[in-house]
Each structure stands twice: as structure tokens, then as C-alpha cells.
N, C-alpha and C. Protein backbone atom coordinates (compact mmCIF):
# COMPACT_ATOMS: atom_id res chain seq x y z
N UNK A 1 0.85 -1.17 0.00
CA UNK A 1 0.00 0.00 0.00
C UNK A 1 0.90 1.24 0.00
N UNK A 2 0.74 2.18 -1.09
CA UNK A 2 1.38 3.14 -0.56
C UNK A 2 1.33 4.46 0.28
N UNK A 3 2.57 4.53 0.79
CA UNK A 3 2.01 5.86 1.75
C UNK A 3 1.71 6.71 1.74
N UNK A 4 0.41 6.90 3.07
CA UNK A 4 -0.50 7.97 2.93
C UNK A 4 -1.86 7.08 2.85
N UNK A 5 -1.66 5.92 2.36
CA UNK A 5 -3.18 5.51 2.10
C UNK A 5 -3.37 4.20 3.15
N UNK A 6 -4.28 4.59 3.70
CA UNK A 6 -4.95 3.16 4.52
C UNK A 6 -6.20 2.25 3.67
N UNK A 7 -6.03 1.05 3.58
CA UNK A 7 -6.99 0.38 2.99
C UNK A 7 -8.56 0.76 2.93
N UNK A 8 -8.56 0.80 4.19
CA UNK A 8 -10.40 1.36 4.23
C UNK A 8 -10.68 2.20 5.83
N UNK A 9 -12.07 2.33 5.69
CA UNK A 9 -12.77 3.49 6.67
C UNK A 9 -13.68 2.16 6.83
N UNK A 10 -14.41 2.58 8.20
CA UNK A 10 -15.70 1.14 8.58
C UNK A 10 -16.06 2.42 9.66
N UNK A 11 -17.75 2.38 9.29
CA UNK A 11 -18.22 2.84 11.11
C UNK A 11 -19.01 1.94 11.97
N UNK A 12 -19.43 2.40 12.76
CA UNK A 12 -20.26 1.28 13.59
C UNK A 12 -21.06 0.55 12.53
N UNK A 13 -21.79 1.02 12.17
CA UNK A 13 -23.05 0.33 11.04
C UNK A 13 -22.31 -0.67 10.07
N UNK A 14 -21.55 -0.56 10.16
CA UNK A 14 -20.57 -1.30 9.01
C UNK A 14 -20.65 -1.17 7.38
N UNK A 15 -20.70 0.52 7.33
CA UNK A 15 -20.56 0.89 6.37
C UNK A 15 -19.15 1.20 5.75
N UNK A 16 -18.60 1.15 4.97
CA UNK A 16 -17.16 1.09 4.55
C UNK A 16 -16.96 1.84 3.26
N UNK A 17 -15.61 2.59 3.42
CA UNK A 17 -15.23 3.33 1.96
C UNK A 17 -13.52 2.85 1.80
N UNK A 18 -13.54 2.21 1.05
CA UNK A 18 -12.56 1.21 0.16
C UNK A 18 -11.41 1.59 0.79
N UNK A 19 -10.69 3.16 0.32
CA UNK A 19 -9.53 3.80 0.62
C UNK A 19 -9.90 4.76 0.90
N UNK A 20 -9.02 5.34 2.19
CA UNK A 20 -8.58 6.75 2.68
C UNK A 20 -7.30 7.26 2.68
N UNK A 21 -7.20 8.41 1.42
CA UNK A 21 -5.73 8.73 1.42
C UNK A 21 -5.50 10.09 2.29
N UNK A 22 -4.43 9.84 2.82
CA UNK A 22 -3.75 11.12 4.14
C UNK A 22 -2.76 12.17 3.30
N UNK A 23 -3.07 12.97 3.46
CA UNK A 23 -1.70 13.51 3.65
C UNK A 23 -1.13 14.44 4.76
N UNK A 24 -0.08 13.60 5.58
CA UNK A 24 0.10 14.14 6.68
C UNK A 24 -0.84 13.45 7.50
N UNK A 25 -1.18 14.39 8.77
CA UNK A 25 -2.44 13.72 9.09
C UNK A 25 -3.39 14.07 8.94
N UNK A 26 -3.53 14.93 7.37
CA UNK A 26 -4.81 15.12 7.23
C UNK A 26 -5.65 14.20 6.00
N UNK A 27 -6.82 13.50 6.07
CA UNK A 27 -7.67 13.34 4.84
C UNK A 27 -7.30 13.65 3.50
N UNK A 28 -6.81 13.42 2.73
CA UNK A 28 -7.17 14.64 1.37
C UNK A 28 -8.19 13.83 0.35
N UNK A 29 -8.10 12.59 0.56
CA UNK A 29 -9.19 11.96 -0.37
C UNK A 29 -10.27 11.09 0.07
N UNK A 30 -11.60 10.75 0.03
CA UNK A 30 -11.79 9.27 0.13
C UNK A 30 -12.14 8.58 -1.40
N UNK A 31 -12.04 7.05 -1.45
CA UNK A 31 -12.26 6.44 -3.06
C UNK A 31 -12.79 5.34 -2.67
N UNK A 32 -14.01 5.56 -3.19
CA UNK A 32 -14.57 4.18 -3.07
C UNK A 32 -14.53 3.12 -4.66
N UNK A 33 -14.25 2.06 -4.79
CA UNK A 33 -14.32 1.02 -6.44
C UNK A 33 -15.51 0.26 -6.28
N UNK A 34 -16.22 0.46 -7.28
CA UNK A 34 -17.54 -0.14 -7.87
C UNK A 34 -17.22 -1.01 -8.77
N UNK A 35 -17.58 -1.91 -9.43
CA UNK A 35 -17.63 -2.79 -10.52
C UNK A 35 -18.68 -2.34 -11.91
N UNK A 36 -19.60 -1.35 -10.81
CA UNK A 36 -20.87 -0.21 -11.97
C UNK A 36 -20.37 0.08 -13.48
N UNK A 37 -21.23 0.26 -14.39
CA UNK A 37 -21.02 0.71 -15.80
C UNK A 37 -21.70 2.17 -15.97
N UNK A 38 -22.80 2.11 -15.31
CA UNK A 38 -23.24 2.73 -15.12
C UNK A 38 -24.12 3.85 -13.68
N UNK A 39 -24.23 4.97 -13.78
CA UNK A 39 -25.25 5.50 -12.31
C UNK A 39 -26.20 4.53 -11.58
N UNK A 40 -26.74 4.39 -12.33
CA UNK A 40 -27.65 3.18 -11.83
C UNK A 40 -26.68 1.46 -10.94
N UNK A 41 -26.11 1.60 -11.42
CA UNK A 41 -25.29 0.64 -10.70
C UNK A 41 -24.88 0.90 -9.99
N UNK A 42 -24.59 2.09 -9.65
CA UNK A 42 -23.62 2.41 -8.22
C UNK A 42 -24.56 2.21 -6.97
N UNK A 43 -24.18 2.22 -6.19
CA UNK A 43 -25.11 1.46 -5.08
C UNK A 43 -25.23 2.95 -4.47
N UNK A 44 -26.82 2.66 -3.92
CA UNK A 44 -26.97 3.59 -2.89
C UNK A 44 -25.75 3.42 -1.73
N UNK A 45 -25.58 2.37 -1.16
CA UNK A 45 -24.39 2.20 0.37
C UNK A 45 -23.25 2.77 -0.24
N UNK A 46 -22.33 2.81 -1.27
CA UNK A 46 -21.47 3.32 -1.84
C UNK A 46 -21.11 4.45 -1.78
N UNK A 47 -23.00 5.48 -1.78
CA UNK A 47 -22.77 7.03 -1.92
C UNK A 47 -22.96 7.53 -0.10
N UNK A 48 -23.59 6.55 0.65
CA UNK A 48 -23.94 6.95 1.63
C UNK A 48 -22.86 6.82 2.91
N UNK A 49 -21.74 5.27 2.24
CA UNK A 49 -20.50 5.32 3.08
C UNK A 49 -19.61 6.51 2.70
N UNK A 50 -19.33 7.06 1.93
CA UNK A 50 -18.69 8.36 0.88
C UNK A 50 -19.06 9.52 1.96
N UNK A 51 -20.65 9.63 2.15
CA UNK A 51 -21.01 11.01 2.79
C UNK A 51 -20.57 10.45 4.43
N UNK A 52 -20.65 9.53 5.07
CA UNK A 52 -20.91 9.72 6.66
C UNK A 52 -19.45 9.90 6.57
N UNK A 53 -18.15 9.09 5.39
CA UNK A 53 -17.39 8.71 6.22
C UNK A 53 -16.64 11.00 5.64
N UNK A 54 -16.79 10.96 4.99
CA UNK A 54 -16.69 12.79 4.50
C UNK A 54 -16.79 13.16 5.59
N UNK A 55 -18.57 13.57 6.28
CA UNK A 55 -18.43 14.00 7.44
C UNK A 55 -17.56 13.98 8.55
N UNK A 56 -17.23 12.66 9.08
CA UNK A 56 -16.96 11.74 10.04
C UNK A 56 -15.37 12.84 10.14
N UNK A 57 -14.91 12.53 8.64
CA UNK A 57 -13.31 12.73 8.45
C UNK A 57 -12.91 14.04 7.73
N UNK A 58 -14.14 15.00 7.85
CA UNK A 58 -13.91 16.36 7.26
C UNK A 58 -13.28 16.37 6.37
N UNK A 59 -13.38 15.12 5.09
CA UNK A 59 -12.98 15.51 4.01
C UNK A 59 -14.11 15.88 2.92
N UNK A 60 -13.58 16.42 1.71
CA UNK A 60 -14.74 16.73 1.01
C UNK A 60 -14.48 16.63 -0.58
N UNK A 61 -13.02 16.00 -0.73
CA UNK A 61 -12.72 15.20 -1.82
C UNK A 61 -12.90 13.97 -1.99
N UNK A 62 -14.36 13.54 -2.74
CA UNK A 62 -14.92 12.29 -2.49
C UNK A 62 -14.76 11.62 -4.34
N UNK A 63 -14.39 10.48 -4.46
CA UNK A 63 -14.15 10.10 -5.94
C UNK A 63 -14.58 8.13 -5.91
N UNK A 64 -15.18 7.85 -6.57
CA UNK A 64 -15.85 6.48 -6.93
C UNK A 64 -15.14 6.18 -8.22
N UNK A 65 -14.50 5.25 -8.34
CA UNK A 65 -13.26 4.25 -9.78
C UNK A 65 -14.46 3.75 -9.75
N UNK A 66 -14.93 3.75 -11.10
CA UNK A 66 -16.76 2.97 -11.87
C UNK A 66 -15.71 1.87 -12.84
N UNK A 67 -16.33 1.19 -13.20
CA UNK A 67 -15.77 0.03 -14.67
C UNK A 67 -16.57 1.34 -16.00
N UNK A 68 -16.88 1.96 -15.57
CA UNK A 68 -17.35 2.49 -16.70
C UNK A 68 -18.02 3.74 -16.92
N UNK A 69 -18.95 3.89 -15.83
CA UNK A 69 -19.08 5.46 -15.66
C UNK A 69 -18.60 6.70 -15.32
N UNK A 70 -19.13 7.72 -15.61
CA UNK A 70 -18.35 9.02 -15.57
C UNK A 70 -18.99 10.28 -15.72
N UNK A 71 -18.74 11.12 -14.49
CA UNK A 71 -19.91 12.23 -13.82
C UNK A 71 -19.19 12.76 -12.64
N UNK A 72 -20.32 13.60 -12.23
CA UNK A 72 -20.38 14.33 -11.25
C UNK A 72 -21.77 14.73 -10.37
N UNK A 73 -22.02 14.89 -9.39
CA UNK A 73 -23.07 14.71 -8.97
C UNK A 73 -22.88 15.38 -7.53
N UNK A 74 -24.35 15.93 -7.08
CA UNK A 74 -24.26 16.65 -5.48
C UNK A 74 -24.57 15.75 -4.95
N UNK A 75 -24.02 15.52 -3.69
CA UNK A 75 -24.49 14.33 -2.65
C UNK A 75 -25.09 15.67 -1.61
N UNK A 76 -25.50 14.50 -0.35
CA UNK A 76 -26.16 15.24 0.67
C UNK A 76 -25.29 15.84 1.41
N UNK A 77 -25.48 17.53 1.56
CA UNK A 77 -24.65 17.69 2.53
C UNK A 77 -23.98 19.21 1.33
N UNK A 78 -24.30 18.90 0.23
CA UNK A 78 -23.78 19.96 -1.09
C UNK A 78 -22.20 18.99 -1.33
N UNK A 79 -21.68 18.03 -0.65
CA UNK A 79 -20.62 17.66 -1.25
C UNK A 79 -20.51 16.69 -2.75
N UNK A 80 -19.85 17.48 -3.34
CA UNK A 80 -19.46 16.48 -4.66
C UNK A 80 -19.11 15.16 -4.97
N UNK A 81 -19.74 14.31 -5.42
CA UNK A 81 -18.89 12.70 -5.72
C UNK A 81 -18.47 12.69 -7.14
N UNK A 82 -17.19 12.49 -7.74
CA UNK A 82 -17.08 12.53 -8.41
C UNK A 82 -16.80 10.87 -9.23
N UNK A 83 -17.17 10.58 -10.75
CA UNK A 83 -17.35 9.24 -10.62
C UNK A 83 -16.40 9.19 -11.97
N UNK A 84 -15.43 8.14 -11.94
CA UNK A 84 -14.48 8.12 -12.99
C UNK A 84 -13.97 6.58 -13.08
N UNK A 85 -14.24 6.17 -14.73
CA UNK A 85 -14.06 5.16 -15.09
C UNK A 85 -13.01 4.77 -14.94
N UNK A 86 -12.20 3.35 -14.68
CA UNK A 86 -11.04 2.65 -13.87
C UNK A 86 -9.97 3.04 -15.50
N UNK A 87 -10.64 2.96 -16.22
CA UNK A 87 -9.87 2.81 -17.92
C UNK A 87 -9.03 4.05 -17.61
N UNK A 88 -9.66 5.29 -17.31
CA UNK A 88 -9.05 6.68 -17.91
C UNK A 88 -7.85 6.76 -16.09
């Protein structure tokens, strides 16, 4: 793994976001990987581990690796998810 990045985030509920990258000790990213082609595929739990764990970790650079989709979108809260295919 390289440094700066811890494998994943979990909260009580056992909701989870894939990777959290640091820099320093601060947040600068979270990334969650879907297998999705599309919006519709992305899972609701996907966007909702993204926002608690944002909150949780005052970050607000949130990004989803899709197999295929590619966007942008407001989540709750006004924070951005941004969604980018694994190819590019």
C-alpha cells in the first residue's frame, strides 16, 4: 500500500469506503471502487458510506473508480462525488 493511504474506513453500522488517502495527518481523499457501468449501478451504500465517512473525516474530496461510468453529482450535505471510469 502506498504511503498515505490506509486500505479502508468502517463505522459502527458497518458501512465502509474502500480507501482513505492522508496527507500528513490530514484526509485529502476518500475512493470508493464499484464494478458499476453505469449510475444506476452504483449502489446507494457506496454514496452513503462516501457522505458519513466525508463528514466523520472532514474531508470533502470524495471520488468512486466505476468500470465504466463518468460524472459528477451533489451528494447530501452539497458535497461532490465525483465518478471516474477505472480505464481513464
Amino acid at each position: 500500500m502506498p504511503e498515505g493511504v490506509t486500505p479502508y474506513w468502517r463505522d459502527y453500522q458497518g458501512r465502509e469506503v474502500d480507501f482513505v488517502v492522508k496527507e500528513g495527518p490530514k484526509v485529502a481523499r476518500l475512493v470508493q471502487v464499484t464494478y458499476a457501468s453505469d449510475r444506476e449501478g452504483v449502489g446507494r451504500r457506496e454514496a452513503e458510506a462516501l457522505i458519513r465517512a466525508s463528514a466523520e473525516l472532514g474531508c470533502n474530496e470524495l471520488l468512486t473508480i466505476t468500470w465504466d461510468y463518468e460524472g459528477e453529482e451533489e451528494a447530501v450535505g452539497g458535497r461532490m462525488v465525483r465518478y471516474v471510469p477505472l480505464w481513464k
